[in-house]
Protein backbone atom coordinates (compact mmCIF):
# COMPACT_ATOMS: atom_id res chain seq x y z
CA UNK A 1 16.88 21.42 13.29
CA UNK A 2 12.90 21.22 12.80
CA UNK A 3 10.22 19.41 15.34
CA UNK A 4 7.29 18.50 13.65
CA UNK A 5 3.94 17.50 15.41
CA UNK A 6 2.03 15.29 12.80
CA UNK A 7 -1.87 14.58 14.18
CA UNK A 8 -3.00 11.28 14.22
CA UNK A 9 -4.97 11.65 11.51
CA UNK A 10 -2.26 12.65 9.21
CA UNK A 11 -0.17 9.29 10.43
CA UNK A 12 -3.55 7.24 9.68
CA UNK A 13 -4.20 8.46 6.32
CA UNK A 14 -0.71 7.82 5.43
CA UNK A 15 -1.30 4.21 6.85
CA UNK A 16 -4.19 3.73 4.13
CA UNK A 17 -2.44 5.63 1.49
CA UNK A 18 -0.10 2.73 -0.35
CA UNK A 19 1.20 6.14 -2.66
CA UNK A 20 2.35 7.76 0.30
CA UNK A 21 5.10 5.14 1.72
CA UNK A 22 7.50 7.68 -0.68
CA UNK A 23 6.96 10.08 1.72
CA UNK A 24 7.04 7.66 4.63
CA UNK A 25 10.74 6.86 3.27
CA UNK A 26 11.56 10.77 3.64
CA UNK A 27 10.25 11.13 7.26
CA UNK A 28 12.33 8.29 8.07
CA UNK A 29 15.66 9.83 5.85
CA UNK A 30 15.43 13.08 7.72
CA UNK A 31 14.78 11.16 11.36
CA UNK A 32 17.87 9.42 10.56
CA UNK A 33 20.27 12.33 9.36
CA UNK A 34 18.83 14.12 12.78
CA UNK A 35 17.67 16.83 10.59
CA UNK A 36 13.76 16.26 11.64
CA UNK A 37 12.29 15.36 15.09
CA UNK A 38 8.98 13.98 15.56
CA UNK A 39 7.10 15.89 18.10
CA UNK A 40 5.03 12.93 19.67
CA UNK A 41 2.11 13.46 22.08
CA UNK A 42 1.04 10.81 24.35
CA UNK A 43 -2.19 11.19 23.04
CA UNK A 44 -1.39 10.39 19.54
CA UNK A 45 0.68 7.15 20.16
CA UNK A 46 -2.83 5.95 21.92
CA UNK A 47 -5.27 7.70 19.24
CA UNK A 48 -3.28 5.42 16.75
CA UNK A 49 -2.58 2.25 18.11
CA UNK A 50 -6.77 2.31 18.84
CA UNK A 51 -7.35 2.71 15.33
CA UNK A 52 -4.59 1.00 12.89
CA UNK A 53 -6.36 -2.29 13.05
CA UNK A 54 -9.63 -0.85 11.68
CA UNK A 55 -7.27 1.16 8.80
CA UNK A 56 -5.66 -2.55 8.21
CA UNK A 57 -9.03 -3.90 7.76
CA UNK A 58 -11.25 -1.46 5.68
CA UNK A 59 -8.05 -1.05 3.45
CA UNK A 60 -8.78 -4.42 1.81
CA UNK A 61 -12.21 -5.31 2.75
CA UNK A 62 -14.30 -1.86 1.64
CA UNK A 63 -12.96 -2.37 -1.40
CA UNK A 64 -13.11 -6.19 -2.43
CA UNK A 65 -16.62 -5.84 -1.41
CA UNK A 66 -17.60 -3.19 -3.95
CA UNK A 67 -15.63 -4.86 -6.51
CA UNK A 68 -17.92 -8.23 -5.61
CA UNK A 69 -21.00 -6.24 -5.99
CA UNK A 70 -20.12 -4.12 -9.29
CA UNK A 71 -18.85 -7.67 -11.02
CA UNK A 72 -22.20 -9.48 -10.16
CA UNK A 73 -24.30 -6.35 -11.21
CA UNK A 74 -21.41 -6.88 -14.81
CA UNK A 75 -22.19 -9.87 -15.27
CA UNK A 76 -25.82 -10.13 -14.97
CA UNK A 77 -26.34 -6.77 -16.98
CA UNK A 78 -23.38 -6.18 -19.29
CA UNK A 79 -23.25 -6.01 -22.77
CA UNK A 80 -22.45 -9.98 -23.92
CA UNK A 81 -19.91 -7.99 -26.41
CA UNK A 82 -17.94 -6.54 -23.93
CA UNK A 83 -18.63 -7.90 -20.54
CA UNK A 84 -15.79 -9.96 -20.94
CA UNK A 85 -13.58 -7.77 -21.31
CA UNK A 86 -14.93 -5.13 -18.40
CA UNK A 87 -14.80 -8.69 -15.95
CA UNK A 88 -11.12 -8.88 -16.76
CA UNK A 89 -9.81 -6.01 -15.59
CA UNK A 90 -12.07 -6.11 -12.43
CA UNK A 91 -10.19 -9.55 -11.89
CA UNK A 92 -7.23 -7.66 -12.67
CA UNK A 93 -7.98 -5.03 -10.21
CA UNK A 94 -9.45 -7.09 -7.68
CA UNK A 95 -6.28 -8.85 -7.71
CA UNK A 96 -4.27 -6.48 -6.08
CA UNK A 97 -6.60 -5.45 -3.28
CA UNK A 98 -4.90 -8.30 -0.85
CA UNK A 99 -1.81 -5.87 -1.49
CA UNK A 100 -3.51 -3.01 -0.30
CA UNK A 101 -4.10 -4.70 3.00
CA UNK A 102 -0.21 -5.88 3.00
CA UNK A 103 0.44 -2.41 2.36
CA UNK A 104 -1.35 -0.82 4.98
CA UNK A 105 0.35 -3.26 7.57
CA UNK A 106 3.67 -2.58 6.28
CA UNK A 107 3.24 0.93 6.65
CA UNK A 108 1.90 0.70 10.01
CA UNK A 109 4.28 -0.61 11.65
CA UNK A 110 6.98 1.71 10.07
CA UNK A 111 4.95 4.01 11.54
CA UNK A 112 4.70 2.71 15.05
CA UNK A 113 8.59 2.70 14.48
CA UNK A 114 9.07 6.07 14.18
CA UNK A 115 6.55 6.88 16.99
CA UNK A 116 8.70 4.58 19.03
CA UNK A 117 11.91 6.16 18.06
CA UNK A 118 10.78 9.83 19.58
CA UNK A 119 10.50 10.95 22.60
CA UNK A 120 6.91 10.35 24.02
CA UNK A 121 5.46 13.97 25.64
CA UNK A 122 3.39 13.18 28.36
CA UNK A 123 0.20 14.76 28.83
CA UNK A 124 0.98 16.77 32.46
CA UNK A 125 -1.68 18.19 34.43
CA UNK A 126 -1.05 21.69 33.27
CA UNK A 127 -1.80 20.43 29.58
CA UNK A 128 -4.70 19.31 30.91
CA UNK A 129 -6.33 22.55 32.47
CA UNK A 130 -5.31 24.66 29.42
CA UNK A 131 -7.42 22.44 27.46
CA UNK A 132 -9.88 21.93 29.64
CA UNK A 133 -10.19 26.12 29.53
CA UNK A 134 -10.30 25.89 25.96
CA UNK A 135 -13.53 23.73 26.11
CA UNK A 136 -15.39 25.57 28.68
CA UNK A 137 -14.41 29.09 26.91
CA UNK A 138 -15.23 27.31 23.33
CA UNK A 139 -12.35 28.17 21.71
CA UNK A 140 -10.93 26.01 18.99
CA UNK A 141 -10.99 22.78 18.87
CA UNK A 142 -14.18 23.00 20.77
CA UNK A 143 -16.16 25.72 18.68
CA UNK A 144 -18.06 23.12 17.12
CA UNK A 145 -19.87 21.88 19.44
CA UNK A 146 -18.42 18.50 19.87
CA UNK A 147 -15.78 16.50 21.79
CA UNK A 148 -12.45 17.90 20.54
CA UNK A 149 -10.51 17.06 24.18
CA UNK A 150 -7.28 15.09 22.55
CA UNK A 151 -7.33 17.78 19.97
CA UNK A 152 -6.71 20.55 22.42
CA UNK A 153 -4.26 18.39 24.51
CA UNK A 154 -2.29 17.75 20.96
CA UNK A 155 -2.47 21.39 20.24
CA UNK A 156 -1.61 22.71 24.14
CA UNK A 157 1.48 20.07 23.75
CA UNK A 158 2.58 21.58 20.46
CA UNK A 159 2.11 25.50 22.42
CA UNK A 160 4.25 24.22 25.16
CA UNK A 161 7.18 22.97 23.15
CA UNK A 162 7.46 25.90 20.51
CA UNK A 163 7.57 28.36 24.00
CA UNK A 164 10.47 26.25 25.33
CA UNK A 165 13.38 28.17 26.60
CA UNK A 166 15.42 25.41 24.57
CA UNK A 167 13.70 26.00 21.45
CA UNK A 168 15.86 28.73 20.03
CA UNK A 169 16.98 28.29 16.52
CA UNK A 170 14.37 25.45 16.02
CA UNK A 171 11.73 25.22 12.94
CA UNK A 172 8.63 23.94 14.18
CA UNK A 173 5.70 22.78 12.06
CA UNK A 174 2.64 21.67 13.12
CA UNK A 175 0.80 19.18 10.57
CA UNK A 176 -2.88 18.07 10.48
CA UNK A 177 -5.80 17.29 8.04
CA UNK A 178 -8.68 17.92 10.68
CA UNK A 179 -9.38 20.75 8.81
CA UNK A 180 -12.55 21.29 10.60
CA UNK A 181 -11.00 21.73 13.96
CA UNK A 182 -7.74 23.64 13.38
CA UNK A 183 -8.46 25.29 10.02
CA UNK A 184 -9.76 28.85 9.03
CA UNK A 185 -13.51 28.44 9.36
CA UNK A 186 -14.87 29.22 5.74
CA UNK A 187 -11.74 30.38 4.48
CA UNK A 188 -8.40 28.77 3.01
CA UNK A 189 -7.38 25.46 4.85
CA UNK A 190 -4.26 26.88 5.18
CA UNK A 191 -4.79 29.17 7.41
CA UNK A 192 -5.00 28.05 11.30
CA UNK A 193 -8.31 29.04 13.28
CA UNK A 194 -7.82 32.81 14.81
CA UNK A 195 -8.02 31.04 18.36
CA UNK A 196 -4.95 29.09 17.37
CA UNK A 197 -3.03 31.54 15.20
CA UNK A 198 -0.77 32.86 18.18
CA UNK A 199 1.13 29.80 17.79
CA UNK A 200 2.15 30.20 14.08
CA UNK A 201 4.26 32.34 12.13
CA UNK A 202 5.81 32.94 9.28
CA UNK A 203 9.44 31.07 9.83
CA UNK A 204 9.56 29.73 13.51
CA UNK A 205 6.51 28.05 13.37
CA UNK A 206 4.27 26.44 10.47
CA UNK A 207 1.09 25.68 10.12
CA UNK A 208 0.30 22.96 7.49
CA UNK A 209 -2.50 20.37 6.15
CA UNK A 210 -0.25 18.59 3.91
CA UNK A 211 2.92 16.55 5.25
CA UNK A 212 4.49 16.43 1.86
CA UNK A 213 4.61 20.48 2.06
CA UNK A 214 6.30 20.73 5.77
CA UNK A 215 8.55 18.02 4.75
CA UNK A 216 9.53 20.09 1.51
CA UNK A 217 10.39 22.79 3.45
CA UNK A 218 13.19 20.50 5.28
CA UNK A 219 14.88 19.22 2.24
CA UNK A 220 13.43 20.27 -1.03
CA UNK A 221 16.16 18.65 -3.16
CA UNK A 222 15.88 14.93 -0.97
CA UNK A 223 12.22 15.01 -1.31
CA UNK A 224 12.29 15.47 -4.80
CA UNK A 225 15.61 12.37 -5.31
CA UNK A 226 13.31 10.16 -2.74
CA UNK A 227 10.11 10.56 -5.50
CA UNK A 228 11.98 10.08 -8.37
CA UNK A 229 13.46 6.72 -7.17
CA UNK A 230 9.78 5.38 -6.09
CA UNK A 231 8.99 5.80 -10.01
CA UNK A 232 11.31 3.09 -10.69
CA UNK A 233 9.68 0.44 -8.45
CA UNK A 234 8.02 -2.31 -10.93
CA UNK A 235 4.31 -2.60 -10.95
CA UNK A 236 2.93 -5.89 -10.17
CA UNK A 237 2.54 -8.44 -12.65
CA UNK A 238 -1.78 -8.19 -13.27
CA UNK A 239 -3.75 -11.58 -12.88
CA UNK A 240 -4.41 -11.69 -16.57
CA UNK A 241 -0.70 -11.77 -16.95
CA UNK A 242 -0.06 -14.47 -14.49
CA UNK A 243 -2.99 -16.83 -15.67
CA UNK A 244 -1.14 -16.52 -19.51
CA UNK A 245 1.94 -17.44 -18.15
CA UNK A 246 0.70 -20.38 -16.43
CA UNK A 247 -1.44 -21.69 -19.38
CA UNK A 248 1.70 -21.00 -21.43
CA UNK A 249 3.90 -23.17 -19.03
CA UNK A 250 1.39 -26.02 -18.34
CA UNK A 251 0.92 -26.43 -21.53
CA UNK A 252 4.54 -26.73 -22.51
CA UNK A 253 5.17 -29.24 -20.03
CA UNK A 254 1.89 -31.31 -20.89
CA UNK A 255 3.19 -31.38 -24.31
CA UNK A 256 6.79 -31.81 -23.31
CA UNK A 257 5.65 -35.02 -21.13
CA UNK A 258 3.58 -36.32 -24.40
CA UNK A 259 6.86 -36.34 -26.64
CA UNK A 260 8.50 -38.68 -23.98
CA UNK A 261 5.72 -40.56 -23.00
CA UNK A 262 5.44 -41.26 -27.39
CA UNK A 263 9.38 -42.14 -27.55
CA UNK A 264 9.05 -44.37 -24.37
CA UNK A 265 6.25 -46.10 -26.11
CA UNK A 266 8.73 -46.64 -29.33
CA UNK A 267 11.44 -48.28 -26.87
CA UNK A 268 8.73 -50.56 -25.55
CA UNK A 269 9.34 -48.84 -21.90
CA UNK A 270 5.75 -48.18 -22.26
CA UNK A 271 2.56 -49.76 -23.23
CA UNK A 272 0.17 -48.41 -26.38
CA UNK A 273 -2.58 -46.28 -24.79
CA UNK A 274 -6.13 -47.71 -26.17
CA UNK A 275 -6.99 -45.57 -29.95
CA UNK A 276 -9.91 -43.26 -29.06
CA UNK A 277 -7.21 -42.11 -26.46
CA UNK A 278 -4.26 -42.19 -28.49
CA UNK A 279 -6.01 -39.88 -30.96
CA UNK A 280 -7.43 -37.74 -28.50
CA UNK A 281 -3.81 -37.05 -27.07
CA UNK A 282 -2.91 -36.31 -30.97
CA UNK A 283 -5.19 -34.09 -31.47
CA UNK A 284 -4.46 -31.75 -28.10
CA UNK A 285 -0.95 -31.93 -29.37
CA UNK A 286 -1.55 -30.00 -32.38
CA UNK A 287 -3.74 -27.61 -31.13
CA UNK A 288 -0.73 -27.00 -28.69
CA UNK A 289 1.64 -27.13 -31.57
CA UNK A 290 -0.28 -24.32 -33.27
CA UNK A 291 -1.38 -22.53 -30.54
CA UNK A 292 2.76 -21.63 -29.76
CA UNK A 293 3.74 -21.89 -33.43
CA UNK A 294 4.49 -25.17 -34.32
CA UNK A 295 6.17 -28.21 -33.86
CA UNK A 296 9.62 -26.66 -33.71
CA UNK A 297 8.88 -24.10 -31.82
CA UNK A 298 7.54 -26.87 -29.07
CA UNK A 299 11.23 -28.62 -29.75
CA UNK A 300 13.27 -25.40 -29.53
CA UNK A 301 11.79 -23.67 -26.18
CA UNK A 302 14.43 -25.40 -23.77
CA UNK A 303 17.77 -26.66 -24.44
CA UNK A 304 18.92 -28.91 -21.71
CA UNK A 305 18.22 -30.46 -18.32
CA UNK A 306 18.44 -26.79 -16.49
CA UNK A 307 16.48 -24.67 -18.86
CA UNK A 308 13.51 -28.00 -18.02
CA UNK A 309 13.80 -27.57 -14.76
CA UNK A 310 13.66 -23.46 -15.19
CA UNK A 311 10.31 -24.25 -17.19
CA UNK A 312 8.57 -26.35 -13.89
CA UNK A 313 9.98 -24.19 -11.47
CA UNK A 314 8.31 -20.82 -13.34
CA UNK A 315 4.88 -22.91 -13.20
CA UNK A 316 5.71 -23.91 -9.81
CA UNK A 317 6.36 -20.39 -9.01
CA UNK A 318 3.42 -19.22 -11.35
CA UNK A 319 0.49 -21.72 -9.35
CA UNK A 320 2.04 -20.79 -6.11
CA UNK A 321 0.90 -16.96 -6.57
CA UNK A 322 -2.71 -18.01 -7.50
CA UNK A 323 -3.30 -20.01 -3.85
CA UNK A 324 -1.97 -23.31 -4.96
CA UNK A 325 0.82 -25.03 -2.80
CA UNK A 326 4.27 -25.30 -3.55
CA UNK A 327 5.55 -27.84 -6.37
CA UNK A 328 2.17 -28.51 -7.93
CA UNK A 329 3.40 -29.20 -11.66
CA UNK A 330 0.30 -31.78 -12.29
CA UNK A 331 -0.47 -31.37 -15.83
């Protein structure tokens, strides 16, 4: 069995991270097989909930706001050759942003899940005057001359647990990336501060400031299956790609809708539309016509009654995506 104590900051920075839901679907592997616990502070379940709507929000808004400013700055200053071009894939980019957001909620709340899920470690009064003694003897967390109080309760909870009478046989790791508080001071990261090192050694207990690395240590082989299969998730479709479609589609069915509207006419079902209309309905036709390859190639793209309605459900589909409502197939 391991126990892992992951710092707030570790669970936050996995909440803005969309790359690191692979990881996030380890953690929640090894919860469920029993092979990990989640050592969960009191602290940390409050440090977090105070802070995941602030991640939510700067995971969209920080950046749609640059990419507002460095497409204005584009277009008012970029070569006329090639602006076009650069303001494309900005779109493109700027695009997905609203994802980020999505993804950062998503993630949260498998977070709060697994929070949930674990036992909650109250913060007892003895916790409470062992860091209290770190502060006034300025030993790490507080050698830096700042607030570090929910540090040194996180770090007096993770003491108490690995010194458990119970705790025989058990791996513990303790995770962070407040480097600046737990960390070697002007050495390697990986080391812990000499104040803290009495809690760590080299198998029962772990010090680390990457969650990837402690959860390697669990399951090397499951990490590595977990990964693989995240590669094989499909990249979203860019706005470029999703404008084409829909210009391909709406013009398809505008054409489509001409054809009918011309054989209605020859039937008498419909009256003659007045010439300077006539021709300029003609002449949109074949620009369609050779804009897709012909005539023929108009005729050929749908066979029957369910492939049509396939073609106004994609642009349905297609204008839905981009803000519009549902069954808008105006053309």
């Amino acid at each position: 069995m391991h126990k892992i104590l992951v710092d707030t900051c570790v669970w936050l920075d996995m909440a803005k991270d969309p790359e690191q839901q692979a990881l996030l679907n380890v953690i929640e592997e090894l919860v469920k097989r029993k092979e990990l616990t989640l050592i969960v502070p009191r602290v940390v379940v409050q440090e977090f909930e105070r802070n995941k709507e602030k991640i939510i929000k700067e995971s969209s808004q920080s950046l749609s706001s640059v990419f507002k400013r460095v497409k204005n700055i584009v277009d008012k200053f970029g070569d006329p050759k090639k602006k076009k071009v650069v303001l494309e894939q900005l779109d493109n980019v700027d695009y997905k942003i609203p994802s980020l957001g999505e993804s950062a909620i998503t993630s949260v709340k498998r977070i709060e899940k697994l929070l949930k899920k674990a036992t909650i470690i109250e913060t007892t009064d003895d916790i409470k005057l062992k860091a209290a003694q770190r502060a006034i003897e300025k030993k790490a967390p507080f050698h830096r001359q700042k607030n570090s109080i929910n540090d040194a309760l996180i770090i007096e909870i993770y003491s108490a647990c690995i010194q458990n009478n119970s705790s025989t046989g058990i791996r513990f790791a303790f995770v962070t990336h407040n480097k600046n508080d737990f960390s070697l001071p002007n050495g390697n990261d990986k080391i812990p501060h000499p104040d803290l090192a009495m809690y760590f050694s080299k198998i029962k207990s772990k010090y680390y400031i990457k969650l990837a690395e402690a959860v390697h240590r669990i399951r090397p082989d499951l990490v590595t299956d977990i990964m693989i299969e995240e590669e094989w998730f499909d990249e979203p479709r860019s706005l470029t790609e999703i404008l084409k479609a829909e210009e391909e589609f709406f013009d398809r069915i505008w054409y489509d809708r001409k054809i009918v509207l011309q054989a209605r006419i020859k039937e008498g079902l419909e009256k003659e539309s007045p010439p300077d209309i006539k021709k300029g309905m003609l002449a949109s036709m074949k620009r369609v016509e050779a804009k897709y390859g012909g005539r023929a190639a108009m005729r050929k793209y749908y066979k029957d009654d369910f492939e049509w309605g396939m073609l106004n459900g994609k642009l349905s589909a297609l204008r839905w995506v981009i803000g519009e409502e549902w069954d808008n197939l105006d053309t």
